[in-house]
N, C-alpha and C. Protein backbone atom coordinates (compact mmCIF):
# COMPACT_ATOMS: atom_id res chain seq x y z
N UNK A 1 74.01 -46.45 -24.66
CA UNK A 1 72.70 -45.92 -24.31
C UNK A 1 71.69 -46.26 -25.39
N UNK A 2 72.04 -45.89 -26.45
CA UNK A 2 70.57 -46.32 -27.71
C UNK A 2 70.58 -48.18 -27.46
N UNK A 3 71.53 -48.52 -27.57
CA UNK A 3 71.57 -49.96 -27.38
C UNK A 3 70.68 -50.42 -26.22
N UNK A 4 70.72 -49.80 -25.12
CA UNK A 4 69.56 -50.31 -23.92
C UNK A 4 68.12 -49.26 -24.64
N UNK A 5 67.76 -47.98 -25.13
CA UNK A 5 66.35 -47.85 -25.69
C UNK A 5 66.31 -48.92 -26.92
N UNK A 6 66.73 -49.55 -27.44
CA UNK A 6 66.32 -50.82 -28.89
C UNK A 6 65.92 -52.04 -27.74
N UNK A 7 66.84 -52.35 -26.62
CA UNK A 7 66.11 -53.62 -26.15
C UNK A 7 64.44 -53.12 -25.29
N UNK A 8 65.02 -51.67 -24.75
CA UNK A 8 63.79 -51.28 -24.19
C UNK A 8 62.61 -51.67 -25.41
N UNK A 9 62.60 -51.01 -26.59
CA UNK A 9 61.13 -51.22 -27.83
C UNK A 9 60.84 -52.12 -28.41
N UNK A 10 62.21 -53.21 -28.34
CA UNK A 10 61.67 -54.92 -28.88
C UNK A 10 61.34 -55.65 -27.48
N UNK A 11 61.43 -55.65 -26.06
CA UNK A 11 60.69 -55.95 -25.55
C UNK A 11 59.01 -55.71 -25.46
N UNK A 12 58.81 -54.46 -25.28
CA UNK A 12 57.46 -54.34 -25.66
C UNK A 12 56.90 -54.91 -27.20
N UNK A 13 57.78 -54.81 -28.29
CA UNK A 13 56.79 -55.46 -29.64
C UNK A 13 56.84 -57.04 -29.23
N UNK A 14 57.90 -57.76 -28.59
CA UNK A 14 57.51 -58.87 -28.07
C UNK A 14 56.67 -59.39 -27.00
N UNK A 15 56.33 -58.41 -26.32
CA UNK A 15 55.17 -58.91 -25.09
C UNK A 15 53.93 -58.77 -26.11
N UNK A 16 53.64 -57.46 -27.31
CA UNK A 16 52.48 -57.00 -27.80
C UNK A 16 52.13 -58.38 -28.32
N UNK A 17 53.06 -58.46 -29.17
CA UNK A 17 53.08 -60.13 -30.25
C UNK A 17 52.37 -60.99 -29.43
N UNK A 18 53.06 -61.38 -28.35
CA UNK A 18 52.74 -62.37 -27.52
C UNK A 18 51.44 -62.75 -27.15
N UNK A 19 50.98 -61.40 -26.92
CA UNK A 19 49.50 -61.07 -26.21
C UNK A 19 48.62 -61.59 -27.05
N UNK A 20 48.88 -60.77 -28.43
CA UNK A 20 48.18 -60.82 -29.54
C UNK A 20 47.63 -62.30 -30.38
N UNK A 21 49.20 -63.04 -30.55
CA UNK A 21 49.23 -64.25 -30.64
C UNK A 21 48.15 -65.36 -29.46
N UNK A 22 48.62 -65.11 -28.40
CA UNK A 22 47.76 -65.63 -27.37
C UNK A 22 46.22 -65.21 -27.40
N UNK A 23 45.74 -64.21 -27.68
CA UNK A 23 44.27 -64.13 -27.91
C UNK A 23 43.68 -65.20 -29.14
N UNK A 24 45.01 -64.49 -30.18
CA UNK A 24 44.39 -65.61 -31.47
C UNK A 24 44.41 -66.92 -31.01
N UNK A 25 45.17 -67.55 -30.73
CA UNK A 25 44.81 -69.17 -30.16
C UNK A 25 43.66 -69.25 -29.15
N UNK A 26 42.96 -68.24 -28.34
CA UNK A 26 42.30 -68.81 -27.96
C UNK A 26 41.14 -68.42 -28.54
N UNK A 27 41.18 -67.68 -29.13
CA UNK A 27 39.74 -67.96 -30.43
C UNK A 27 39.64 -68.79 -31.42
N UNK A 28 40.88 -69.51 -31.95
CA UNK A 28 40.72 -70.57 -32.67
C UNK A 28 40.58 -71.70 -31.61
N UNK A 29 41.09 -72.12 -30.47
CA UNK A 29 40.45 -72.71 -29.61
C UNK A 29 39.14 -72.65 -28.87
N UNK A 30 38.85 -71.93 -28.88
CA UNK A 30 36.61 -72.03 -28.92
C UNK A 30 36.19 -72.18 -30.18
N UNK A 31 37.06 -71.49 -30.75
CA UNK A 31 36.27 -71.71 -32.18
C UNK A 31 35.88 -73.42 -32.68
N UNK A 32 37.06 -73.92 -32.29
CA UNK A 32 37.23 -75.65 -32.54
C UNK A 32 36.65 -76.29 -31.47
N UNK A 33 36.90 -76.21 -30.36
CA UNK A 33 36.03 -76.16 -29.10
C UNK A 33 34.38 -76.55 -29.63
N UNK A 34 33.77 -75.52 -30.03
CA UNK A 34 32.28 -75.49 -30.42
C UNK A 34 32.14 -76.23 -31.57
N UNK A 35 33.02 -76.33 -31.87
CA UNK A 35 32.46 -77.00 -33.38
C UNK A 35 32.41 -78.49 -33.57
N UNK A 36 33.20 -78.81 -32.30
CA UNK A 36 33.23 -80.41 -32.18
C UNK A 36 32.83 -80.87 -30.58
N UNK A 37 31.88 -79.76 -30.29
CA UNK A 37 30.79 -79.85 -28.58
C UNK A 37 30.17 -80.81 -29.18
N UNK A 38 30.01 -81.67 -28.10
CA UNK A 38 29.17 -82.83 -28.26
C UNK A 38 27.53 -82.45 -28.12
N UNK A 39 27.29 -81.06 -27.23
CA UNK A 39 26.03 -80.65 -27.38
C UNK A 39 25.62 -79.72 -28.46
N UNK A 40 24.14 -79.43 -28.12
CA UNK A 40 23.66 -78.76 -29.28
C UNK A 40 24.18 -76.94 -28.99
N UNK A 41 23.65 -76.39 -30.00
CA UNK A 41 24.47 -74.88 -30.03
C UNK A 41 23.89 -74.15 -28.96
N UNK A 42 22.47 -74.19 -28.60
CA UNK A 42 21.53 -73.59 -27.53
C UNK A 42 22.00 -73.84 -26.18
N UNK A 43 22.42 -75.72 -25.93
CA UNK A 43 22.75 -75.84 -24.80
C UNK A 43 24.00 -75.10 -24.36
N UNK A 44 24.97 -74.74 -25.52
CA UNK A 44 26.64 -74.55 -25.34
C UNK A 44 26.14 -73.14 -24.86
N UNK A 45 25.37 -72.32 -25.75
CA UNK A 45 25.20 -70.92 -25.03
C UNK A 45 24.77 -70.70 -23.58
N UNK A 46 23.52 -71.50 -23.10
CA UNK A 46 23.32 -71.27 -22.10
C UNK A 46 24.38 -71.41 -20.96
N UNK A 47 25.35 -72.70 -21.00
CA UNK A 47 26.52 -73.17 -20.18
C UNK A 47 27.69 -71.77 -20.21
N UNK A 48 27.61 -71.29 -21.62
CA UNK A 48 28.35 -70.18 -21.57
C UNK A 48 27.99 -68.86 -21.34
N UNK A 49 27.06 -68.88 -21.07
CA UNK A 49 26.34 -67.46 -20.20
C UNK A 49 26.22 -68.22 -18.87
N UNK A 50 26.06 -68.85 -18.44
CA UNK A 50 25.78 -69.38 -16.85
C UNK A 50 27.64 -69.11 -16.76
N UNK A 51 28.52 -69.79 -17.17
CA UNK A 51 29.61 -69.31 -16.41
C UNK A 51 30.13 -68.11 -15.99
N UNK A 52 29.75 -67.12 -17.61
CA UNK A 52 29.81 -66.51 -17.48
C UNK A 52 29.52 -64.85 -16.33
N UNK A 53 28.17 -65.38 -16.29
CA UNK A 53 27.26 -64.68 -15.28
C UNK A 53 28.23 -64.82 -14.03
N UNK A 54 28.51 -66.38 -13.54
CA UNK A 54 29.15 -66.94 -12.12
C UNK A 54 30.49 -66.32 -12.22
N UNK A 55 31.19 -66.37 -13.22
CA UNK A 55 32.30 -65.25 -13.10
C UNK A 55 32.54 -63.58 -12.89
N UNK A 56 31.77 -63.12 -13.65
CA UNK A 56 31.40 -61.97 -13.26
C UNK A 56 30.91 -61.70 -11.74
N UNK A 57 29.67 -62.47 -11.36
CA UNK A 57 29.07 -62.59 -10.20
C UNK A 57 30.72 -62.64 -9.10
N UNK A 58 31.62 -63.15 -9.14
CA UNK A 58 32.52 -63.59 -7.95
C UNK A 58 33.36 -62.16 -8.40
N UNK A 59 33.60 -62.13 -9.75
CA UNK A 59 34.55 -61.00 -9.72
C UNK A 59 33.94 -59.30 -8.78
N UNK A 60 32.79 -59.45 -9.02
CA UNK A 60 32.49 -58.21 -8.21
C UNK A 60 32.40 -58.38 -6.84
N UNK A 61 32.18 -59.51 -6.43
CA UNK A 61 31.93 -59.84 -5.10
C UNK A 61 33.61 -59.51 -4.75
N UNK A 62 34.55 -60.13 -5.03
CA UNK A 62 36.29 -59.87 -5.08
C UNK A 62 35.94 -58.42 -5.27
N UNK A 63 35.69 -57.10 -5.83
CA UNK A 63 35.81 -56.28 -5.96
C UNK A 63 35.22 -55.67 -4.70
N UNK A 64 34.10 -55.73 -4.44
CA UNK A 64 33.22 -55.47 -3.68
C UNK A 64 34.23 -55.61 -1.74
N UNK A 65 34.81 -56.65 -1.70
CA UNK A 65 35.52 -56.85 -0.79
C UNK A 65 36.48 -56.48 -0.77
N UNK A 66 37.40 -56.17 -1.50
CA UNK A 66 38.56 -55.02 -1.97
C UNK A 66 38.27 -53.82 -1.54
N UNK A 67 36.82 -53.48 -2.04
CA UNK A 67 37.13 -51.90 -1.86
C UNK A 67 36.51 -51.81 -0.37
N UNK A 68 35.66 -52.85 0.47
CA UNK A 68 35.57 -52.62 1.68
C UNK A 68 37.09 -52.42 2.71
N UNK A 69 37.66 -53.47 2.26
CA UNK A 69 38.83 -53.72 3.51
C UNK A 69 40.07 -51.97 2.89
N UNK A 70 39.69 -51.73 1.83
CA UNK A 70 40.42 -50.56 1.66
C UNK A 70 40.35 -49.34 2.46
N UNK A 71 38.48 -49.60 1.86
CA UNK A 71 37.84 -48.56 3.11
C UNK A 71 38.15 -48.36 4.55
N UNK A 72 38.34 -49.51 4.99
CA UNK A 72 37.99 -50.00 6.14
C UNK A 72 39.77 -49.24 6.30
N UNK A 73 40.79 -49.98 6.32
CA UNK A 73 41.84 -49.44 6.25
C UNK A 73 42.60 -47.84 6.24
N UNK A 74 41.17 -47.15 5.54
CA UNK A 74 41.58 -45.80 4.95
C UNK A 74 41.05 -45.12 6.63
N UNK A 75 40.01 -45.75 7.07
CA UNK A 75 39.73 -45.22 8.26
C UNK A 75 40.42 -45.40 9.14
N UNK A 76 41.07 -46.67 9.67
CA UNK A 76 42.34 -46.48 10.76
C UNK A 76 43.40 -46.29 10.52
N UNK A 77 43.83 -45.86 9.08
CA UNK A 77 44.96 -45.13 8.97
C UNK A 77 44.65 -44.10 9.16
N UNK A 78 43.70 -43.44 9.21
CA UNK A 78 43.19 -41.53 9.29
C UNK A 78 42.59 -41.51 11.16
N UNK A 79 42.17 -42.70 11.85
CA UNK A 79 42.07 -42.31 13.16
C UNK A 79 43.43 -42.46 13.56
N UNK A 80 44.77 -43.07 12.98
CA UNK A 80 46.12 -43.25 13.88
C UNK A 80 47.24 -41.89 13.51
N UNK A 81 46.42 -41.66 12.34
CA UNK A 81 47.14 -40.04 12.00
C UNK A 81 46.55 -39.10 13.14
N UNK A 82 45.16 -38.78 13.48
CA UNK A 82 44.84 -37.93 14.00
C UNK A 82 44.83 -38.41 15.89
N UNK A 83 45.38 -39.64 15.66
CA UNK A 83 45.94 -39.65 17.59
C UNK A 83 47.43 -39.33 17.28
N UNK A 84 47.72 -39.53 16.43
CA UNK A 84 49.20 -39.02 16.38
C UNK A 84 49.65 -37.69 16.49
N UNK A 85 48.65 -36.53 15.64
CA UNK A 85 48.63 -35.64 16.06
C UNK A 85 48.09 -34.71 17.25
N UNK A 86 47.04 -35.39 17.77
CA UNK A 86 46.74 -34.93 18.99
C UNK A 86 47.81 -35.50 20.00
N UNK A 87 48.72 -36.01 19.42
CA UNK A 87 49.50 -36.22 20.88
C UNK A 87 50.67 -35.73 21.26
């Protein structure tokens, strides 16, 4: 039993690591990224707020449609409960 809680707590410090590690590379990868852009620093920002914006922009739209068809769902699961009970 302790033997399966030790693999249980070095899995998690190895996913944490992982994560952690993986963020750092990708900040030293923009970091190097920008520093050897062939454009100027103004243009790189604007390109990186325009994606940015367009990502955000779709992610809510994805959200936005999520929580409709949920909605939408929550209502004919609650009209098939209440023919179920009227019947």
């Amino acid at each position: 039993m302790q033997d399966k809680n030790r693999f249980d707590r070095n899995e998690g410090e190895t996913s944490s690591g992982f994560l952690l590690w993986g963020i750092a590379g990708l900040g030293a990868g923009l970091a190097i990224g920008l520093l050897i852009a062939p454009d100027k620093g103004q243009k790189i920002r604007q390109n990186l707020k325009k994606s940015i914006e367009d990502g955000l922009d779709h992610l809510l739209e994805s959200v936005e449609n999520s929580l409709e068809k949920a909605y939408e769902q929550a209502v004919e699961d609650e009209k098939a409960k209440e023919d179920t009970a009227s019947s």
